[in-house]
Protein backbone atom coordinates (compact mmCIF):
# COMPACT_ATOMS: atom_id res chain seq x y z
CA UNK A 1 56.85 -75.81 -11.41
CA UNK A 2 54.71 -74.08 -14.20
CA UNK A 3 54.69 -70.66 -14.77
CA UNK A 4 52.59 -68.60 -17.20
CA UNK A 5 52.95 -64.90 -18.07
CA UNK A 6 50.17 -62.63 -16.07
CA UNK A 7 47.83 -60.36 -18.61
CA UNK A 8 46.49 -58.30 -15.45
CA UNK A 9 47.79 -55.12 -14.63
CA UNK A 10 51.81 -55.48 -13.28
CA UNK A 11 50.35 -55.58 -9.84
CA UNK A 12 53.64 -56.67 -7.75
CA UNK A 13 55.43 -53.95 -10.02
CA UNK A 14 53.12 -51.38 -8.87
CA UNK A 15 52.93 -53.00 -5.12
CA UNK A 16 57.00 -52.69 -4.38
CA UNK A 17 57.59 -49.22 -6.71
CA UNK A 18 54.74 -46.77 -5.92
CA UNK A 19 55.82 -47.04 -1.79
CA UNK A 20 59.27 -46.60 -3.28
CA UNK A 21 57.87 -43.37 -5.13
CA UNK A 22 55.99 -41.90 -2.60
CA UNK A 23 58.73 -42.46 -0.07
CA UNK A 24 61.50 -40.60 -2.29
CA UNK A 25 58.58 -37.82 -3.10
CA UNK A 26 58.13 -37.12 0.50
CA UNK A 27 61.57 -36.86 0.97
CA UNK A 28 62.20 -34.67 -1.88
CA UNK A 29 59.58 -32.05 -0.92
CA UNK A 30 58.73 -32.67 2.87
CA UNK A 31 60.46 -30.46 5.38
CA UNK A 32 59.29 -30.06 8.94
CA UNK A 33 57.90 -26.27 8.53
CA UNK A 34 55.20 -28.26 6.46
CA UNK A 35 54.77 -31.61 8.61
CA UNK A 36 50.98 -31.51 8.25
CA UNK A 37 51.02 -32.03 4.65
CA UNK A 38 54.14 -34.77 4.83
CA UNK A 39 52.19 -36.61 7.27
CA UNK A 40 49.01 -36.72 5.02
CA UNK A 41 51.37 -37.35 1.77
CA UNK A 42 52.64 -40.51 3.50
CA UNK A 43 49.12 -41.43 4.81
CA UNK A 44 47.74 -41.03 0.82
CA UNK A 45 51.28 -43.03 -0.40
CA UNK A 46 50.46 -45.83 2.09
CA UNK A 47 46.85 -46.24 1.84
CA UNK A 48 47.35 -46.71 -1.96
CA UNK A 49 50.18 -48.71 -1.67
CA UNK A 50 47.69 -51.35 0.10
CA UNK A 51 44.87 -51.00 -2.45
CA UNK A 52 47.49 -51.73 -4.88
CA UNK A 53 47.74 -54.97 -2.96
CA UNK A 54 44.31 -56.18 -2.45
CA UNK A 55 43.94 -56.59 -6.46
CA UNK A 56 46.36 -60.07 -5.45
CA UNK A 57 43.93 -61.74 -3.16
CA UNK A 58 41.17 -60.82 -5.26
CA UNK A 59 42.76 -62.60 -8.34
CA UNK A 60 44.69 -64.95 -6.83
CA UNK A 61 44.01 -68.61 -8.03
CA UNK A 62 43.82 -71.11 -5.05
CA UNK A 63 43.99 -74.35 -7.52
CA UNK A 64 46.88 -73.23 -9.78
CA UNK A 65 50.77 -74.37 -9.50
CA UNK A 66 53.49 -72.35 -10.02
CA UNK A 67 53.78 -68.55 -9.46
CA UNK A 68 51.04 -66.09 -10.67
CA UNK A 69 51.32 -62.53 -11.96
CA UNK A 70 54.35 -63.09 -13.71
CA UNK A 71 56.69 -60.08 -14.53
CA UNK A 72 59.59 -60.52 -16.76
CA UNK A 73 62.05 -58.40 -18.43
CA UNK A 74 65.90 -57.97 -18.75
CA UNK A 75 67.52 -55.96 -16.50
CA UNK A 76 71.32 -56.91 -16.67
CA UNK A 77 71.48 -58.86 -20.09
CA UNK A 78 75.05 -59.69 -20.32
CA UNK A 79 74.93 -61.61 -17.20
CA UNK A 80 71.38 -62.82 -17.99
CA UNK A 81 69.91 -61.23 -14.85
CA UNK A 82 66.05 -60.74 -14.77
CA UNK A 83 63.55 -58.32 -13.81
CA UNK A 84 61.61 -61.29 -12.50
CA UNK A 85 58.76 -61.05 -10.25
CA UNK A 86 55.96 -63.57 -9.36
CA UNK A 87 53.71 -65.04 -5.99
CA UNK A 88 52.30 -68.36 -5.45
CA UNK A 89 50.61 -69.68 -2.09
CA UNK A 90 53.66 -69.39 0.11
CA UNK A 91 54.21 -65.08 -0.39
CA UNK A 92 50.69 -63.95 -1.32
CA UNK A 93 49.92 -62.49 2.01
CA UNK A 94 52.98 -61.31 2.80
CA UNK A 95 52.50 -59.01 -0.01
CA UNK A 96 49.23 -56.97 1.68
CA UNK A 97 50.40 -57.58 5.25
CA UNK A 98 53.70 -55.44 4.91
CA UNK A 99 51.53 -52.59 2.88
CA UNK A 100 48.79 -53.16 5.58
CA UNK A 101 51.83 -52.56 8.95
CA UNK A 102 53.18 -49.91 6.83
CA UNK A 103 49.53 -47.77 7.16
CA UNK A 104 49.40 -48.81 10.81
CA UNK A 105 52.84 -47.34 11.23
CA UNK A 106 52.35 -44.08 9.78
CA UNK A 107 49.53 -43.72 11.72
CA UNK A 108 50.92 -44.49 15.07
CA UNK A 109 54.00 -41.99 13.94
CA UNK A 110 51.56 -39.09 13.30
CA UNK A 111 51.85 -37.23 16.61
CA UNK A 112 55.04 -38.68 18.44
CA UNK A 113 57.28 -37.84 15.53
CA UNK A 114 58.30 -33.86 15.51
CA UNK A 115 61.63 -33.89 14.04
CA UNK A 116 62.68 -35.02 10.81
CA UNK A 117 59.07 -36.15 9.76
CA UNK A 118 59.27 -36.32 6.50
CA UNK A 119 62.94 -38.57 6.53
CA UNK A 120 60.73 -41.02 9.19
CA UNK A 121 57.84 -41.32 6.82
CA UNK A 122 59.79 -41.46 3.88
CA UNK A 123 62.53 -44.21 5.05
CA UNK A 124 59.37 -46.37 6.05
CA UNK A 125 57.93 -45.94 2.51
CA UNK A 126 60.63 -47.15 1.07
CA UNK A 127 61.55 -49.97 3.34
CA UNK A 128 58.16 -50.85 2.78
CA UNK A 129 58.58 -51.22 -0.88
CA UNK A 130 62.18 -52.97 -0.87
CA UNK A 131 60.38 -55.45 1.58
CA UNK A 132 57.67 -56.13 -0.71
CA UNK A 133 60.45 -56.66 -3.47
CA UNK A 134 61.78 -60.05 -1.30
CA UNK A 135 58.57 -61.42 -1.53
CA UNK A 136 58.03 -61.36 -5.13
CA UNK A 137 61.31 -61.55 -6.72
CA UNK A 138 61.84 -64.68 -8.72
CA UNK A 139 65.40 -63.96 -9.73
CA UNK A 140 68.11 -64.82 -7.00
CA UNK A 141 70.20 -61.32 -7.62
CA UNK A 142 67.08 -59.70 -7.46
CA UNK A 143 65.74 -60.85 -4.24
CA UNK A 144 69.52 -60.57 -2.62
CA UNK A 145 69.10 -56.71 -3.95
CA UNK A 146 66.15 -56.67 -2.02
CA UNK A 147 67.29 -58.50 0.88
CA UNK A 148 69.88 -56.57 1.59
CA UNK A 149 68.20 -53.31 0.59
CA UNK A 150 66.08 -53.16 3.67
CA UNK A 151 68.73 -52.92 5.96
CA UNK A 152 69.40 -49.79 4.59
CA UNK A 153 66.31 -47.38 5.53
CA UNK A 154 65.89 -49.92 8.99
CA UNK A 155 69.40 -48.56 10.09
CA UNK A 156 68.70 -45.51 9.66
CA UNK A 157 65.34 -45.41 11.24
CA UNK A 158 66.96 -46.89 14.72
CA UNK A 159 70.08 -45.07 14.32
CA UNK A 160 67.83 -42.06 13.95
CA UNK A 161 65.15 -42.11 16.04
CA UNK A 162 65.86 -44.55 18.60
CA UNK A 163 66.73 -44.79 21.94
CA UNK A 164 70.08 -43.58 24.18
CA UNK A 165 72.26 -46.75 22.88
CA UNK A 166 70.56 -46.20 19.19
CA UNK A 167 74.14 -46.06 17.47
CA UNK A 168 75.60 -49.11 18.98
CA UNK A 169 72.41 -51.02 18.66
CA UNK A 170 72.07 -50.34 14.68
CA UNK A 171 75.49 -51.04 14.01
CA UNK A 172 74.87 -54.45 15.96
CA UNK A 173 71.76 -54.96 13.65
CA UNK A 174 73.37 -53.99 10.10
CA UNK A 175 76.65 -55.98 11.29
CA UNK A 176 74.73 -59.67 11.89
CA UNK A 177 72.06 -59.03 9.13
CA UNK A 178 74.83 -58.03 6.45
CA UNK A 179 77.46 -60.94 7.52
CA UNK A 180 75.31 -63.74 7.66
CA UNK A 181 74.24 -62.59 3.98
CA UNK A 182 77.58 -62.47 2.34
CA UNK A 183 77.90 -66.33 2.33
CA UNK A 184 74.29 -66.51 0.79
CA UNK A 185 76.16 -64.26 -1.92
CA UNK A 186 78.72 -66.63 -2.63
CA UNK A 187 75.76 -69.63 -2.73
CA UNK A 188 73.97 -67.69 -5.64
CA UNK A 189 76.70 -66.98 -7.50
CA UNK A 190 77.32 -70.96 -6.96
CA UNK A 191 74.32 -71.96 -8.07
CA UNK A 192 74.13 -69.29 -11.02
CA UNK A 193 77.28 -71.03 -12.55
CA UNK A 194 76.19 -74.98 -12.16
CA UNK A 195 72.63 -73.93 -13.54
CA UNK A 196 74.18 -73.19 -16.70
CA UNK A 197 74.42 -69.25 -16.12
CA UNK A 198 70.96 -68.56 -15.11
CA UNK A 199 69.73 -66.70 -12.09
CA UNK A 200 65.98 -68.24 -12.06
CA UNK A 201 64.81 -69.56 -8.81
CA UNK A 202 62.40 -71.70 -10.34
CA UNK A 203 65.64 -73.21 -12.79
CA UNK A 204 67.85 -73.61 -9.26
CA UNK A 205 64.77 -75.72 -8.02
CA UNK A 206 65.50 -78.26 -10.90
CA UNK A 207 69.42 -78.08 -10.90
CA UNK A 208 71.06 -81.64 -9.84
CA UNK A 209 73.01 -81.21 -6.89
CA UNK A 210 75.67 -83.66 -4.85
CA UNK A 211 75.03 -83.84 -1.49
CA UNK A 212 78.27 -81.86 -0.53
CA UNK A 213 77.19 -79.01 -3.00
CA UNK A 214 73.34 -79.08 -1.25
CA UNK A 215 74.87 -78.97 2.38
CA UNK A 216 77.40 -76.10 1.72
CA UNK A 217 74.67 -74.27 -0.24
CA UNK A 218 72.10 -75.30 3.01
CA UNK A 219 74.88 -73.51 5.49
CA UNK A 220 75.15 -70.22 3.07
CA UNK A 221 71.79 -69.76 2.84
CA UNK A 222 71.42 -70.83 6.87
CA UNK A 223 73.59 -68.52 8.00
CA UNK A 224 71.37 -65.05 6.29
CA UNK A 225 67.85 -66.52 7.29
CA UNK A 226 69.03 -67.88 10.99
CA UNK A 227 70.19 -64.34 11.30
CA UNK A 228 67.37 -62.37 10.53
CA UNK A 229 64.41 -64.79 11.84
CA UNK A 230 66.26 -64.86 14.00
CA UNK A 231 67.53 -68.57 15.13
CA UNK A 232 69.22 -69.07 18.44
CA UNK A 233 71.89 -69.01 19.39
CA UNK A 234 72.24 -65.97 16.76
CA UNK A 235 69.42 -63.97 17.99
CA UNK A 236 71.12 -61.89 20.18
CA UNK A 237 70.78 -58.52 18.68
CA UNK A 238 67.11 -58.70 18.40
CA UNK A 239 66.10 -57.40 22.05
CA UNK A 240 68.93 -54.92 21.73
CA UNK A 241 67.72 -53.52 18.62
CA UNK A 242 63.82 -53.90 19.79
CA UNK A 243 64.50 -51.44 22.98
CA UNK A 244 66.35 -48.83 21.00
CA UNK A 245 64.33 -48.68 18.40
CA UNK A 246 61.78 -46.23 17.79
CA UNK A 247 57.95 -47.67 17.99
CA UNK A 248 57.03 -48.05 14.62
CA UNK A 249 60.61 -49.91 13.78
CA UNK A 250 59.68 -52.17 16.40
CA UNK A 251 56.98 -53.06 14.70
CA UNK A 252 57.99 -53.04 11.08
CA UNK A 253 60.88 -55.15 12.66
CA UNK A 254 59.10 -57.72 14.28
CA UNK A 255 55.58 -57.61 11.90
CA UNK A 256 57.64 -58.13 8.64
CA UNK A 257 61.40 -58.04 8.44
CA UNK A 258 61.75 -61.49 10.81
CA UNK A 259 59.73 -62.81 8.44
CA UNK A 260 61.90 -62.39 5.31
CA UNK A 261 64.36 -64.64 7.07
CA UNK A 262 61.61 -67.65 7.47
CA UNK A 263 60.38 -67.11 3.97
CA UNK A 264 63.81 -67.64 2.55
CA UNK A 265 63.57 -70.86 4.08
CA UNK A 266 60.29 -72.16 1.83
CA UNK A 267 61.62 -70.26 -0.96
CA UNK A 268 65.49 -71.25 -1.13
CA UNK A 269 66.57 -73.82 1.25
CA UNK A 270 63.84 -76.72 1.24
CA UNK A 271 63.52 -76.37 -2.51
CA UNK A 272 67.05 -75.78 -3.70
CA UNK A 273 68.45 -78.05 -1.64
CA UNK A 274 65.94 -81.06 -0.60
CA UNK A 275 68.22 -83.90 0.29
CA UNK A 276 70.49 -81.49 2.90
CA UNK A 277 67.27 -79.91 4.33
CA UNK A 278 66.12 -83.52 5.30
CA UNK A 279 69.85 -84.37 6.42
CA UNK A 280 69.91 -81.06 8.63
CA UNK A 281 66.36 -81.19 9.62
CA UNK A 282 67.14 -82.57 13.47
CA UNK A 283 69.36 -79.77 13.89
CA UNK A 284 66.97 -76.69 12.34
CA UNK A 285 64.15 -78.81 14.33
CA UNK A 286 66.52 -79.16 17.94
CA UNK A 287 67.25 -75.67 17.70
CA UNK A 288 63.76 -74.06 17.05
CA UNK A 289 62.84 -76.48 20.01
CA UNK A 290 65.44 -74.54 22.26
CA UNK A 291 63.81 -71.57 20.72
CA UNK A 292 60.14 -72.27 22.14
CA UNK A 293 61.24 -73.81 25.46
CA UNK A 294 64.37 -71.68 26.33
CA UNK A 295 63.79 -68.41 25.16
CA UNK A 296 60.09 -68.61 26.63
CA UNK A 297 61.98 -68.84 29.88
CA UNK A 298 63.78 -65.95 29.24
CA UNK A 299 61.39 -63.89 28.39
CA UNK A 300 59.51 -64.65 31.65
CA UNK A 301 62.42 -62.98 33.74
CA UNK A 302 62.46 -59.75 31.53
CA UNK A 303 61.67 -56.07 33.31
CA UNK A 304 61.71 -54.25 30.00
CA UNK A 305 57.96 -54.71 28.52
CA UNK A 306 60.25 -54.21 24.84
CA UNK A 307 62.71 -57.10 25.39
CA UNK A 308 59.78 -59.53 26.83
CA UNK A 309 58.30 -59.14 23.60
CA UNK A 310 61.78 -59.48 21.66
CA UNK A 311 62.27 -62.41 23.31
CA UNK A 312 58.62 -63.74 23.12
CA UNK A 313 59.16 -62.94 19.12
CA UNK A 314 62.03 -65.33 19.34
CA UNK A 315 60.18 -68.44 20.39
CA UNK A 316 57.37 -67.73 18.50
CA UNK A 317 59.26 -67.59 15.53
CA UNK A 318 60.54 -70.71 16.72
CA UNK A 319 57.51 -72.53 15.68
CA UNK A 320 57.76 -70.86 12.22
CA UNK A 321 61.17 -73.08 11.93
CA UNK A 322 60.23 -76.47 13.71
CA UNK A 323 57.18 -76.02 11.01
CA UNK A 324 58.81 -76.17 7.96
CA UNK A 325 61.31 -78.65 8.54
CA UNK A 326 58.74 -81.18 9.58
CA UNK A 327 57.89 -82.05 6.21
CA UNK A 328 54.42 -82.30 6.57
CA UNK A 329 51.72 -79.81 5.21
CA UNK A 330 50.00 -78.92 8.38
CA UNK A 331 53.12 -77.88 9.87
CA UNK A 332 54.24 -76.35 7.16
CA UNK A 333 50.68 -74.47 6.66
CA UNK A 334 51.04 -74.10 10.49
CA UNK A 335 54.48 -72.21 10.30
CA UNK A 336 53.21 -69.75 7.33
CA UNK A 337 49.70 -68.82 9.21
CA UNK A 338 51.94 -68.04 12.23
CA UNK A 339 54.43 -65.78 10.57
CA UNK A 340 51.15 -63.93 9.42
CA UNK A 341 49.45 -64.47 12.91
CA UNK A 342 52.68 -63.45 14.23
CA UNK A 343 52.78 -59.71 12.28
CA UNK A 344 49.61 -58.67 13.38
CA UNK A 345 49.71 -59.44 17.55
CA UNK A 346 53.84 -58.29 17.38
CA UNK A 347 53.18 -55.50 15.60
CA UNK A 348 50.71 -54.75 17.80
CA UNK A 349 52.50 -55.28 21.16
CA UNK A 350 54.79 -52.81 20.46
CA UNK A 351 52.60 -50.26 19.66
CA UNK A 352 50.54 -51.10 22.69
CA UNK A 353 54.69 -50.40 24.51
CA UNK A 354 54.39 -47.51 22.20
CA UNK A 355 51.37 -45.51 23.49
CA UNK A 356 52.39 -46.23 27.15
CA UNK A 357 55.95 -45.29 26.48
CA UNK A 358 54.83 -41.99 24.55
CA UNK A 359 52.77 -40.72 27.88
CA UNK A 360 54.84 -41.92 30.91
CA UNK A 361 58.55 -42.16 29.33
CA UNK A 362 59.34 -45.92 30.67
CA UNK A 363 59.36 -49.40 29.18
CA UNK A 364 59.67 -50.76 32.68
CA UNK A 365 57.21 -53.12 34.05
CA UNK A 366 57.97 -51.89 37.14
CA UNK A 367 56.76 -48.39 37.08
CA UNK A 368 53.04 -49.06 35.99
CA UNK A 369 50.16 -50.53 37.46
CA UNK A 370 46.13 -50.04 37.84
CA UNK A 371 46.63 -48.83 34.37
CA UNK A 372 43.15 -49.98 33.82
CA UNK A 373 42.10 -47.07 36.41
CA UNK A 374 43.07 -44.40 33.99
CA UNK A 375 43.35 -46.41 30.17
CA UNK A 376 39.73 -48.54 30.25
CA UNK A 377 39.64 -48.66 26.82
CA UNK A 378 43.42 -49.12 26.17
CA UNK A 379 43.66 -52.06 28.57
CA UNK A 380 41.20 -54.13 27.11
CA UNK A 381 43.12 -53.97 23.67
CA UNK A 382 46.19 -54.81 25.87
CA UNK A 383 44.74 -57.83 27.19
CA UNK A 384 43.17 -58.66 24.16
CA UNK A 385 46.66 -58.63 22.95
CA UNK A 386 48.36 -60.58 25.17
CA UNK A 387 45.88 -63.55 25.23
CA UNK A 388 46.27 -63.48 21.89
CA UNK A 389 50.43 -63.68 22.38
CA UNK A 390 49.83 -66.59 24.14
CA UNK A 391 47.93 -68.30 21.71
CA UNK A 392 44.22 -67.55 23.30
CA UNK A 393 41.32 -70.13 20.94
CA UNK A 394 39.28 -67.76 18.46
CA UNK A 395 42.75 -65.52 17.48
CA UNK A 396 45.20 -65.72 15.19
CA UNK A 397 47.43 -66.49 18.02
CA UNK A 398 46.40 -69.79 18.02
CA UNK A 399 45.61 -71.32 14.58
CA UNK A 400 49.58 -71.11 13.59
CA UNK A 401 50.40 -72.88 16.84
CA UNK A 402 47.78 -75.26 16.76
CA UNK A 403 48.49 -76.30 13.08
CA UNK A 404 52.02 -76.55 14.08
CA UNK A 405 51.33 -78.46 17.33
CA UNK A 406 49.58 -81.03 14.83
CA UNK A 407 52.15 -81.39 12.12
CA UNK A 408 54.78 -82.31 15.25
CA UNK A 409 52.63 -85.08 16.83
CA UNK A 410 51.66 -86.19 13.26
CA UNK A 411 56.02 -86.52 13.07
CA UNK A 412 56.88 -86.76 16.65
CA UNK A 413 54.86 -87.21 19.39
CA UNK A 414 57.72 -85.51 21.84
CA UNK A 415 58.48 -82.94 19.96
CA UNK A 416 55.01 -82.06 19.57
CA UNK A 417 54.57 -82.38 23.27
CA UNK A 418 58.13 -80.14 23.96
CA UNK A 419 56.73 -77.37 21.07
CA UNK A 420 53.44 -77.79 23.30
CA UNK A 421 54.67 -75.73 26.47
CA UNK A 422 55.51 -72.76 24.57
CA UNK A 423 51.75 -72.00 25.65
CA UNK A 424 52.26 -72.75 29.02
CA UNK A 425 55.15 -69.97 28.96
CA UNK A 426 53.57 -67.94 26.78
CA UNK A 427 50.53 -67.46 28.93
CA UNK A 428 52.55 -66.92 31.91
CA UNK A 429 55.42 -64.19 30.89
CA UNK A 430 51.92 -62.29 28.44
CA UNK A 431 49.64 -62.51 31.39
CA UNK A 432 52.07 -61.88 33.86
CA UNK A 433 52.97 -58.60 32.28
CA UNK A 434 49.20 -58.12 31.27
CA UNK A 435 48.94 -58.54 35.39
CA UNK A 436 51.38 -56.04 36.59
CA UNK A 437 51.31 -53.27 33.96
CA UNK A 438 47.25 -53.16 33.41
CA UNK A 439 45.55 -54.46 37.03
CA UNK A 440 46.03 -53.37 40.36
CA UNK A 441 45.52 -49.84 41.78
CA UNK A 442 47.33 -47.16 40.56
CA UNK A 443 50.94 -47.44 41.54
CA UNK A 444 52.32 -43.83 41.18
CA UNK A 445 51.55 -40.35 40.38
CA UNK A 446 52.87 -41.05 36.34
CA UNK A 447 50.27 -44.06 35.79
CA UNK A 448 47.87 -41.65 37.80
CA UNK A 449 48.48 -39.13 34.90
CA UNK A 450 47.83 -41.30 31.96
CA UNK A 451 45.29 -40.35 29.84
CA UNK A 452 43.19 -42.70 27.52
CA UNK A 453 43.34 -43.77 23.97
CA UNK A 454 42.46 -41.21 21.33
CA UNK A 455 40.73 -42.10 18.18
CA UNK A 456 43.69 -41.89 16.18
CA UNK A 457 45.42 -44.66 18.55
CA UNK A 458 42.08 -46.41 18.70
CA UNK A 459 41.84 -46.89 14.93
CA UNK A 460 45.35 -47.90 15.33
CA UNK A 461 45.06 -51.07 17.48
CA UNK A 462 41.06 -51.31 16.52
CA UNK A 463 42.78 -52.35 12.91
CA UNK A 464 44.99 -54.89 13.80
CA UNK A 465 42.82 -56.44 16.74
CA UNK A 466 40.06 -56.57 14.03
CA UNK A 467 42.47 -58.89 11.94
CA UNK A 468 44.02 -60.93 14.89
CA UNK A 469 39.93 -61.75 15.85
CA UNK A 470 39.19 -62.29 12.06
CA UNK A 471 41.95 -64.84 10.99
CA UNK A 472 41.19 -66.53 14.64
CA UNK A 473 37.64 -66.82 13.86
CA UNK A 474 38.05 -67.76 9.85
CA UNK A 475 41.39 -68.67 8.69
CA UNK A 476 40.01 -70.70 5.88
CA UNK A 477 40.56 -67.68 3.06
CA UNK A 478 44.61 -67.89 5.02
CA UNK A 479 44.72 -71.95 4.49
CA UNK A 480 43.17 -72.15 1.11
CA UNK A 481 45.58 -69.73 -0.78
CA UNK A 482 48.53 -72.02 0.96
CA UNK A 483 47.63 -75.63 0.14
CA UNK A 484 48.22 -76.16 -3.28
CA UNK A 485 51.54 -74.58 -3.02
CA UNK A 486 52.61 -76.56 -0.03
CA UNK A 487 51.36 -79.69 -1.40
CA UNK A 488 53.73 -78.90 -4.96
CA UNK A 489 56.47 -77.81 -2.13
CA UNK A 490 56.20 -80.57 -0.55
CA UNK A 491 56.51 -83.09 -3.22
CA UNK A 492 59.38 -81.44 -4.42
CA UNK A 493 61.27 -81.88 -1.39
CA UNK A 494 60.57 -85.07 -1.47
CA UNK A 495 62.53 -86.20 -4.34
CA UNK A 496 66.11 -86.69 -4.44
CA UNK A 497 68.06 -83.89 -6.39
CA UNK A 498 71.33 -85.76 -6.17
CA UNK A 499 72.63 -86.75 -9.75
């Protein structure tokens, strides 16, 4: 694929380091005798950090192949690694969505956190940035830095400000993140040496491969992104980590970092290695399949609102999967408008959890009800939220389902029809929560004490419900940006790389 040197500003440069800057600034200087100003610090380093971002979309080319706003220069020479940064179709918005979370989640920190502010705001600064990094890097040791960076300021976040079982559940998360990335280690090194010692993700595209290289490369690379997506049957940390984590990690988690996992997929194992992603195809496609269908289940049997939205993450990211290894560019579209779809409504269910958690001190479904009575103005962004979950016509919700639902038919008519009843059980464990927490009359004396929304929690989920109703209603500007790059994806896969 063609690439040409960007004269604009260094955008993606400025995008991943002034977080980065602002995070290690807060932390230099913030302490909590002066809270006030670390919280407004982060607010300024965040808000800036997504203007930065907007520039992209703005100048973004919708007809041009290859990647756009090039950055190159060497880093470690002697081994010919690259300081090599680029975006095409598939990682544009990926770029202003984790800037955009990042805002909502200093926002929704401003009052809950008291200890330790400026560590919080600062470790989500930086994650933020390191993040960013794994969408743009074009150099394989580059985006593995990244990668494996953002573990880093996420384990300390839950370890720090989580729950009761915070210790055990962030050693559980930094264990099955960083062990399903070491094989993906030995893959790049792999592929740096039969590429003729480069570390260019754009040369490992056009390396020949056998097919016993391509599989073993498919597994490494398998075994990082089916962890953090995450894949059954290795998605068991996720609802640990998800109930122990603080609010805004929940939805950093969920909103961005599953998604580094699925973009690995587009930008490493379909590409890389074409002829194994067809061979293993049935498998990635049987498993998302469980992934809909049996974690739905299991999420309809949850008490904990936190781990029914884990586990409703789980299947929906399910769809992101079954997507891309249909081979077909509406369910490949399908599966990247999800993952976007998919960070605004998770984000936001767990900082709907969030606000009910931070009044009345329980995640359990069984101690509201009638929360309507006493939240009027919180419930109907709950609900709004939910129908979204479940894939409710005119959100975002439903356009990455839809797509996907298409592009399966279009291959399979069963497995369209199996991925199909993910909205059966995603309206009933969302509405069925939506049901017991919101309507009713008020159950106890704590839902009878709940106080409504402020303005600083309304501007909070008035943000991200504006973008869940927007890319519902138009998800043309979402579409347009992917379908050249899909289309070159595509008919890259399609050819043989074996020599």
């Amino acid at each position: 694929m063609m690439q040409s040197i960007s004269t604009l500003p260094p955008f993606l440069s400025l995008a991943i380091w002034v977080p980065i800057a602002f995070g290690l600034l807060v932390l230099a200087f913030g302490r909590d005798s002066n809270a006030g100003m670390v919280r407004v610090g982060s607010l300024i380093g965040s808000l800036v950090s997504f203007a930065l971002t907007l520039p992209l979309i703005s100048h973004f080319d919708n007809a041009a192949h290859g990647m756009q706003f090039v950055e190159k220069s060497p880093w470690i020479e002697r081994f010919n690694i690259l300081y090599s940064l680029g975006i095409d179709g598939l990682s544009l918005w990926f770029v202003p969505l984790t800037a955009f979370i990042t805002v909502i989640v200093v926002i929704s920190a401003w009052q809950v956190i008291q200890k330790r502010v400026a560590q919080y705001m600062g470790a989500f600064l930086i994650l933020s940035g390191l993040m960013i990094g794994v969408f743009c890097a074009m150099d394989g040791l580059l985006f593995y830095f990244f990668f494996e960076a953002t573990l880093i300021p996420m384990y300390i976040i839950i370890g720090i400000w989580g729950g009761e079982n915070r210790v055990y559940a962030s050693f559980k998360f930094f264990l099955y993140t960083f062990f399903g990335s070491l094989l993906t280690l030995i893959a790049i090194i792999y592929l740096y040496n039969v590429s003729g010692g480069s570390f260019d993700i754009l040369t490992w595209h056009r390396t020949p491969l056998t097919m016993r290289e391509q599989i073993f490369i498919f597994i490494a690379f398998l075994m990082a992104f089916a962890v953090k997506v995450p894949m059954f049957p290795v998605h068991t940390w996720l609802p640990d980590v998800h109930v122990e984590a603080p609010t805004g990690g929940s939805a950093v988690l969920a909103a961005i970092m599953l998604k580094l996992g699925a973009y690995g997929f587009v930008r490493f194992s379909l590409p890389i290695t074409p002829d194994a992603s067809h061979y293993m195809a049935n498998f990635i496609i049987t498993l998302s399949l469980i992934a809909v269908v049996y974690i739905g289940l299991v999420a309809l049997v949850q008490k904990d609102m936190k781990k029914l939205v884990a586990y409703s993450s789980i299947a929906h990211m399910g769809f992101v999967t079954l997507g891309f290894f249909l081979f077909n560019d509406m369910a490949v579209q399908g599966g990247l408008v999800q993952m976007i779809s998919h960070g605004f409504i998770s984000g936001a269910m767990f900082l709907c959890i969030g606000v009910l958690y931070d009044r009345a001190h329980s995640r359990q479904i069984a101690d509201y009800g009638g929360v309507v009575n006493k939240m009027p103005k919180f419930a109907a962004l709950f609900i709004f939220f939910s129908m979204a979950n479940c894939g409710l016509p005119a959100t975002s919700g439903f356009v990455g389902e839809f797509m996907v639902i298409l592009g399966a038919v279009k291959a399979n008519f069963w497995i369209g029809m199996i991925a199909a009843t993910a909205l059966i059980f995603g309206a009933a464990y969302s509405l069925w929560m939506a049901k017991r927490v919101i309507f009713g009359k008020v159950a106890n004396h704590h839902v009878a004490e709940l106080t409504d929304i402020g303005a600083r929690e309304f501007v909070m989920l008035g943000l991200l419900a504006a973008a869940v109703l927007a890319m519902g209603l138009y998800p043309a500007p979402f579409t347009d940006t992917m379908q050249t790059s899909v289309a070159d994806l595509l008919a890259h896969v399609a050819h043989s790389k074996l020599p």
